[in-house]
Protein backbone atom coordinates (compact mmCIF):
# COMPACT_ATOMS: atom_id res chain seq x y z
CA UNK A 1 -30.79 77.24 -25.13
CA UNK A 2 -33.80 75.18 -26.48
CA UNK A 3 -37.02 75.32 -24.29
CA UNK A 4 -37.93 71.85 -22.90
CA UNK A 5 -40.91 70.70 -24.53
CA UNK A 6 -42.48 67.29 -24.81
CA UNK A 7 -41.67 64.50 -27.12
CA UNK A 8 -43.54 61.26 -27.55
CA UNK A 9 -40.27 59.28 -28.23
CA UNK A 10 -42.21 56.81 -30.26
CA UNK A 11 -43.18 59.12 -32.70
CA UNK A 12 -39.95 58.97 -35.16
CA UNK A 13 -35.97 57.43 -34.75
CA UNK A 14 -35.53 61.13 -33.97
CA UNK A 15 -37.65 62.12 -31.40
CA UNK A 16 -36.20 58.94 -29.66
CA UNK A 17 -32.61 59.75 -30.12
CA UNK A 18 -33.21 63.14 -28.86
CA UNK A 19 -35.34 61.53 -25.66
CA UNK A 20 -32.45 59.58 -25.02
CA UNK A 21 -30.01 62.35 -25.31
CA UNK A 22 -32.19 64.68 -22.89
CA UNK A 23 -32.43 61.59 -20.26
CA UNK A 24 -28.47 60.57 -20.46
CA UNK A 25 -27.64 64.54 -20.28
CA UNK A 26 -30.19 64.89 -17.37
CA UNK A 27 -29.27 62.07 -15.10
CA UNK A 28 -25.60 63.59 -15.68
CA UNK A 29 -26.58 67.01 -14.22
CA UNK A 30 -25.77 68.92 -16.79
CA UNK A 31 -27.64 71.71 -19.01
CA UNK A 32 -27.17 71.75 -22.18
CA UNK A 33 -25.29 74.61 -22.72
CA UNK A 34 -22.72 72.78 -20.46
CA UNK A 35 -22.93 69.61 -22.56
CA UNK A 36 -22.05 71.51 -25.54
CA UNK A 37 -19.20 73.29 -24.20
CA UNK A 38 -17.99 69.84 -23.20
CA UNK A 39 -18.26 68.80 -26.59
CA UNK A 40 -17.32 71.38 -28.30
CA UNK A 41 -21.11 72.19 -30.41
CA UNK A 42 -23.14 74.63 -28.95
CA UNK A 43 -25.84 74.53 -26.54
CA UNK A 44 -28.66 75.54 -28.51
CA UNK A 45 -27.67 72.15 -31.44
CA UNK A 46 -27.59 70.12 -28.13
CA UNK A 47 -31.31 71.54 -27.25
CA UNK A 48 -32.23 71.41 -30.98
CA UNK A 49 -31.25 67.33 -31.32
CA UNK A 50 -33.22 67.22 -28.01
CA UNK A 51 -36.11 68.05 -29.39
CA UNK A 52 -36.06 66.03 -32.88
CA UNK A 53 -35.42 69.85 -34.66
CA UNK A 54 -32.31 68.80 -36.20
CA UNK A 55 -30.38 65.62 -36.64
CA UNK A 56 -27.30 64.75 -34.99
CA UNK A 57 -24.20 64.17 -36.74
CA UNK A 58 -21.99 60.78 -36.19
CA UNK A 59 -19.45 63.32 -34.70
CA UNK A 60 -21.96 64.31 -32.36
CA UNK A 61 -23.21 60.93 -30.76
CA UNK A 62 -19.75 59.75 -30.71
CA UNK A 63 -18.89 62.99 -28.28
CA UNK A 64 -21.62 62.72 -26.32
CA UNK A 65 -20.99 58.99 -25.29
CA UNK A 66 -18.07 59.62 -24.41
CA UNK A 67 -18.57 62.97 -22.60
CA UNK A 68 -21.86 61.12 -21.04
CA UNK A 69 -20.35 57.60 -20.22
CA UNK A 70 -23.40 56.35 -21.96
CA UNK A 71 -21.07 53.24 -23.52
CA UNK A 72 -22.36 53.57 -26.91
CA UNK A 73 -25.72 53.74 -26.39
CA UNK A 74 -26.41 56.80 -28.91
CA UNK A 75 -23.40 55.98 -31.32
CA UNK A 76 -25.71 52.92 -32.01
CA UNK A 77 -28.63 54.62 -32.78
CA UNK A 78 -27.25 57.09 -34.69
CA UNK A 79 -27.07 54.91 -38.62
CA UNK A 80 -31.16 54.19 -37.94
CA UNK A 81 -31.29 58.36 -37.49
CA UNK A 82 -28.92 58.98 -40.35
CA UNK A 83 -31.09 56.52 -42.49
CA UNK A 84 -34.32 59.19 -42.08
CA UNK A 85 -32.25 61.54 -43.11
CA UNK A 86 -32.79 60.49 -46.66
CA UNK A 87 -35.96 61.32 -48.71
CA UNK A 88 -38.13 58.23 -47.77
CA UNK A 89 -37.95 56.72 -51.68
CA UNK A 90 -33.99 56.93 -51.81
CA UNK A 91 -33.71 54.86 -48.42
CA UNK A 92 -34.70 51.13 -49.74
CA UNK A 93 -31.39 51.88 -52.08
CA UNK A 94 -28.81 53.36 -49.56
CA UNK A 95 -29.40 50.06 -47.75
CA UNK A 96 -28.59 47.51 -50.56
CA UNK A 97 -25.69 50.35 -51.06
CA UNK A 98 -24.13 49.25 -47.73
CA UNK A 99 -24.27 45.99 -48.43
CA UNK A 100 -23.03 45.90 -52.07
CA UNK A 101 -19.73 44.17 -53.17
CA UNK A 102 -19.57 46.10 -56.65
CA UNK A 103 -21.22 49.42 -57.83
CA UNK A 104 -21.83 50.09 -61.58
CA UNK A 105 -23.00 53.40 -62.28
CA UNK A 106 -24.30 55.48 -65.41
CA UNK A 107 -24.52 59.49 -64.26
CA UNK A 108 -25.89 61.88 -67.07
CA UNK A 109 -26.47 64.70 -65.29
CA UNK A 110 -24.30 65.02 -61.91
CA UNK A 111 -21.53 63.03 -60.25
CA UNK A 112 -22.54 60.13 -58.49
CA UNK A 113 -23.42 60.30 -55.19
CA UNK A 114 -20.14 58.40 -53.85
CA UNK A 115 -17.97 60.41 -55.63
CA UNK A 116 -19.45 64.23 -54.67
CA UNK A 117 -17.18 66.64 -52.69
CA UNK A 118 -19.03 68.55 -49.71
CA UNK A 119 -19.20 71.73 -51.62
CA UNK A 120 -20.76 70.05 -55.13
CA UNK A 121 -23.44 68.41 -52.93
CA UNK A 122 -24.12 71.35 -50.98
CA UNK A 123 -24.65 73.54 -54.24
CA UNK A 124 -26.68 70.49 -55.52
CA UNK A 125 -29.21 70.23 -52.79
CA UNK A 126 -29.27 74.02 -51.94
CA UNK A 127 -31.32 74.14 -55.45
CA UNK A 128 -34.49 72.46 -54.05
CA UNK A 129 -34.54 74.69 -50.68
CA UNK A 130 -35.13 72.00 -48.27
CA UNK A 131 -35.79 73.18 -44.82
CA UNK A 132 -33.55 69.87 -43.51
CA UNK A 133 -30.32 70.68 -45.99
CA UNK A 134 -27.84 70.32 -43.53
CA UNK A 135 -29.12 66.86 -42.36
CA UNK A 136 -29.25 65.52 -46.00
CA UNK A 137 -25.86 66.96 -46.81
CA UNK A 138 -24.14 64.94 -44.15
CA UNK A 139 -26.27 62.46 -44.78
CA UNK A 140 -25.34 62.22 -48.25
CA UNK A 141 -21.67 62.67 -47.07
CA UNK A 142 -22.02 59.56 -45.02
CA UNK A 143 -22.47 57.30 -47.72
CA UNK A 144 -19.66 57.84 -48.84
CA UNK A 145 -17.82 55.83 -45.81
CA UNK A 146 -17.80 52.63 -47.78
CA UNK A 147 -15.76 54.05 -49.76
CA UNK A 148 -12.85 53.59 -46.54
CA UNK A 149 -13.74 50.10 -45.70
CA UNK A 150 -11.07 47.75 -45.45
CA UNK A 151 -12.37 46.03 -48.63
CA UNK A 152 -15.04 48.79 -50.50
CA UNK A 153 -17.16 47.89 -52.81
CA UNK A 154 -15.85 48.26 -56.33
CA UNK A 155 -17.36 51.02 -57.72
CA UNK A 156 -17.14 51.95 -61.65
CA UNK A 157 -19.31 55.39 -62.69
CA UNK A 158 -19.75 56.85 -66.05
CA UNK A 159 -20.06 60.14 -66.41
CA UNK A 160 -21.64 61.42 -69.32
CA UNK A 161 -19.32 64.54 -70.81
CA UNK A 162 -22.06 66.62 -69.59
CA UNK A 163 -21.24 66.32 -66.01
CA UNK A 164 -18.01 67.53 -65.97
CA UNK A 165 -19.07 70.98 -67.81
CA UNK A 166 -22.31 72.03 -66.00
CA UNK A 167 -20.93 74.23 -63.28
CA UNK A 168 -22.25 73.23 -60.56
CA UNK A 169 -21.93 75.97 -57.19
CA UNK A 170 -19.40 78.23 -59.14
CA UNK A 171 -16.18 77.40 -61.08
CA UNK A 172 -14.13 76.75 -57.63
CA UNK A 173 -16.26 74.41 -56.81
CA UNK A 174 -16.96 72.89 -59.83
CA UNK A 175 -13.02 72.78 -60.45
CA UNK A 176 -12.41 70.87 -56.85
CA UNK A 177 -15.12 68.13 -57.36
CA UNK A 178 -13.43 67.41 -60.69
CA UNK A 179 -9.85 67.12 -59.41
CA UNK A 180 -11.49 64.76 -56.57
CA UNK A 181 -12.95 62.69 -59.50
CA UNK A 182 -9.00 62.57 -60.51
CA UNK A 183 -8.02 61.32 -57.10
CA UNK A 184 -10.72 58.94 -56.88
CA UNK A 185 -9.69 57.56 -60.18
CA UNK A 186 -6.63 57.00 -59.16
CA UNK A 187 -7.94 54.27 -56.75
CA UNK A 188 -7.59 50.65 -57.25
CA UNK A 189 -11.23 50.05 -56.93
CA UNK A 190 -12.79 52.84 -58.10
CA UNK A 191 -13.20 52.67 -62.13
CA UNK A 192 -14.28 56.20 -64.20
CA UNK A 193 -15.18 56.35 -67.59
CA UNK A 194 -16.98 59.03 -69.38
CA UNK A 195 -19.22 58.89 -72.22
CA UNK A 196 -18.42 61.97 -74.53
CA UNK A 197 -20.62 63.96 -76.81
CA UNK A 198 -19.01 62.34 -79.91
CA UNK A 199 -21.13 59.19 -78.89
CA UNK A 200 -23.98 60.55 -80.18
CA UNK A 201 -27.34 58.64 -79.22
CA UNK A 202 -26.78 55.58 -76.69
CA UNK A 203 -28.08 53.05 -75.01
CA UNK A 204 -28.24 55.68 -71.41
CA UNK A 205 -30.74 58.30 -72.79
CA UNK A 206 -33.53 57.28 -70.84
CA UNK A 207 -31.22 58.77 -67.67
CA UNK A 208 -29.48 57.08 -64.39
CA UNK A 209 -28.55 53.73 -63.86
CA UNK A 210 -27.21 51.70 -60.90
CA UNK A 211 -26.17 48.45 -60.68
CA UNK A 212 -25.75 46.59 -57.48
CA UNK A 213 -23.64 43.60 -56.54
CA UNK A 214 -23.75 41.16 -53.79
CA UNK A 215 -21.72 38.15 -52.46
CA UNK A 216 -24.81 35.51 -52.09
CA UNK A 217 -28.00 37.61 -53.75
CA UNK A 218 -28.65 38.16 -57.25
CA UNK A 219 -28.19 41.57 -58.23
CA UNK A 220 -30.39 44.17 -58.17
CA UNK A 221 -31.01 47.80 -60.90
CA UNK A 222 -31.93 51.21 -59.53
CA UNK A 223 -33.48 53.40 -61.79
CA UNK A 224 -33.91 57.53 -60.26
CA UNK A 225 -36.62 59.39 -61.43
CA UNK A 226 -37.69 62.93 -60.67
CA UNK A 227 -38.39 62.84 -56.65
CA UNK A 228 -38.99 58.92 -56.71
CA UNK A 229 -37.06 56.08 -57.68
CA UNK A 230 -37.38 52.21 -58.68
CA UNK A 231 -35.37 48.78 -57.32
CA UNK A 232 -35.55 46.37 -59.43
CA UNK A 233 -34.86 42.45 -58.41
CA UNK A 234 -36.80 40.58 -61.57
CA UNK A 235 -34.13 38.62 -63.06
CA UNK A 236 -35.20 39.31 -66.70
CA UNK A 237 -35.25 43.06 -66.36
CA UNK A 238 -32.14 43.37 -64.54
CA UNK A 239 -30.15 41.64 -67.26
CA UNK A 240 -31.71 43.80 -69.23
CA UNK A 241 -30.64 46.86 -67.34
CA UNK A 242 -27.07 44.78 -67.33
CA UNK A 243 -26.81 45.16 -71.20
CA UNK A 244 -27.37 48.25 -71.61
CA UNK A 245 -24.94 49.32 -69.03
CA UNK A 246 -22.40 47.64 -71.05
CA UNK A 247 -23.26 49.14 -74.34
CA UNK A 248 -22.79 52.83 -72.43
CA UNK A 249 -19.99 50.96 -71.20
CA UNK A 250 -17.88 50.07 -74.46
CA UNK A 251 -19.06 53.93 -76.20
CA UNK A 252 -17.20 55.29 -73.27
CA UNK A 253 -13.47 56.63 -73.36
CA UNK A 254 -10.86 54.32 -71.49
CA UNK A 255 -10.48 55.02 -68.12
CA UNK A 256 -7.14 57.19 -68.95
CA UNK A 257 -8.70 58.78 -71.54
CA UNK A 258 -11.31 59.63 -69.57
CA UNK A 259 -8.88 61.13 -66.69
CA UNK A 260 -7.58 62.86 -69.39
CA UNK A 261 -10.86 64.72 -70.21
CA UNK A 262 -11.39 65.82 -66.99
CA UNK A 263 -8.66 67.18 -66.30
CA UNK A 264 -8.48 69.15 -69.70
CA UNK A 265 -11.89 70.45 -68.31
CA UNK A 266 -10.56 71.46 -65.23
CA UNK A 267 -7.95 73.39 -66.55
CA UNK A 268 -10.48 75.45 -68.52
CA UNK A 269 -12.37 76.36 -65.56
């Protein structure tokens, strides 16, 4: 078990959470070992959300209202702590992501976001060593719900060629997250193209582009750099950013041809 220690609750979406977790628990006369047993984490996670050490999953707050009677109360606050679970320039984006009726995506390096399996993300953010991995991996995983909406966004990624042959965590690993790209695919709105080496130079070479779109609000480009990133909402420069998503666009196989690829890649994993 965690040692009690003091909290200003005001300090972070955290250190409230967990103050609210530590008064619901208390007032229920339980310890936390017992609260953990009831559901089913351990005692010492329980302590460690308690004291804004580690963030709780959606799992978590879910179990605890109900094991607590709390009616919600920490289910609700859990998307503001999921939000700080993202590096603080990626957040303005994961918003708009929410929100967003289509996705258009240019990847040269790794699989989009949306479309990662636990074990590729994992291996992806285990290379920069953060101290908070586990919260940014489910984090990251989270995202992904809008995917399972009643109506998702539509979402169409390129992948440039090399994305599907940098082994990323291994060649099991590397293998599953490209026969979830297949599945994906196979979705009615999910588009996946990829751009292969035989297009030589292109209109993508300066790296990553997003496009988002939105029922009533002009759309807006999202350009990732390394450990910052860039919205952009000027009319002008997002048409811009339009065009040249189409260019990568047409120098990209057909979406069969492109499921083709993948899964020729696959196989020689």
């Amino acid at each position: 078990m965690v040692a009690p220690r003091e909290l200003d609750p005001t300090s972070s979406v955290l250190a409230f959470f967990g103050s609210e977790l530590r008064r619901h628990r208390t007032a229920a006369g339980l310890s936390q070992d017992r609260l953990g047993e009831v559901v089913n984490y351990t005692g010492s996670l329980v302590g460690q959300v308690e004291t804004a050490r580690r963030s709780p999953s959606r799992d978590f707050a879910e179990r605890v209202d109900a094991a607590l009677g709390t009616d919600g109360a920490l289910s609700r606050l859990w998307p503001l702590v999921n939000r700080d679970s993202h590096p603080a320039w990626f957040r303005g984006y994961v918003q708009l992501e929410k929100s967003a009726t289509g996705i258009r995506s240019f990847q040269p390096q790794v699989v989009h976001g949306l479309l990662q399996t636990e074990g590729y993300a994992r291996a992806l953010l285990s290379t920069l060593k953060p101290d908070d991995l586990a919260d940014r991996l489910a984090a990251r995983l989270e995202r992904q719900r809008i995917l399972d909406q009643n109506k998702p966004p539509r979402l169409w990624v390129i992948l440039d060629e090399a994305v599907l042959r940098r082994t990323v965590g291994g060649p099991d690993v590397q293998r599953g997250q490209l026969a979830h790209l297949v599945a994906m695919a196979a979705r009615s709105r999910v588009v996946l193209q990829v751009l292969p080496f035989s297009a030589g130079a292109h209109p993508g070479v300066d790296g990553a582009l997003t496009l988002l779109s939105f029922t009533d609000e002009q759309d807006v480009a999202y350009c990732e750099g390394y450990g910052s990133s860039q919205l952009i909402d000027s009319a002008p420069e997002v048409e811009e950013c339009d065009f040249r998503y189409d260019l990568v666009r047409a120098a990209a196989l057909s979406p069969d041809a492109s499921v083709g690829m993948i899964v020729t890649v696959m196989e020689e994993l």
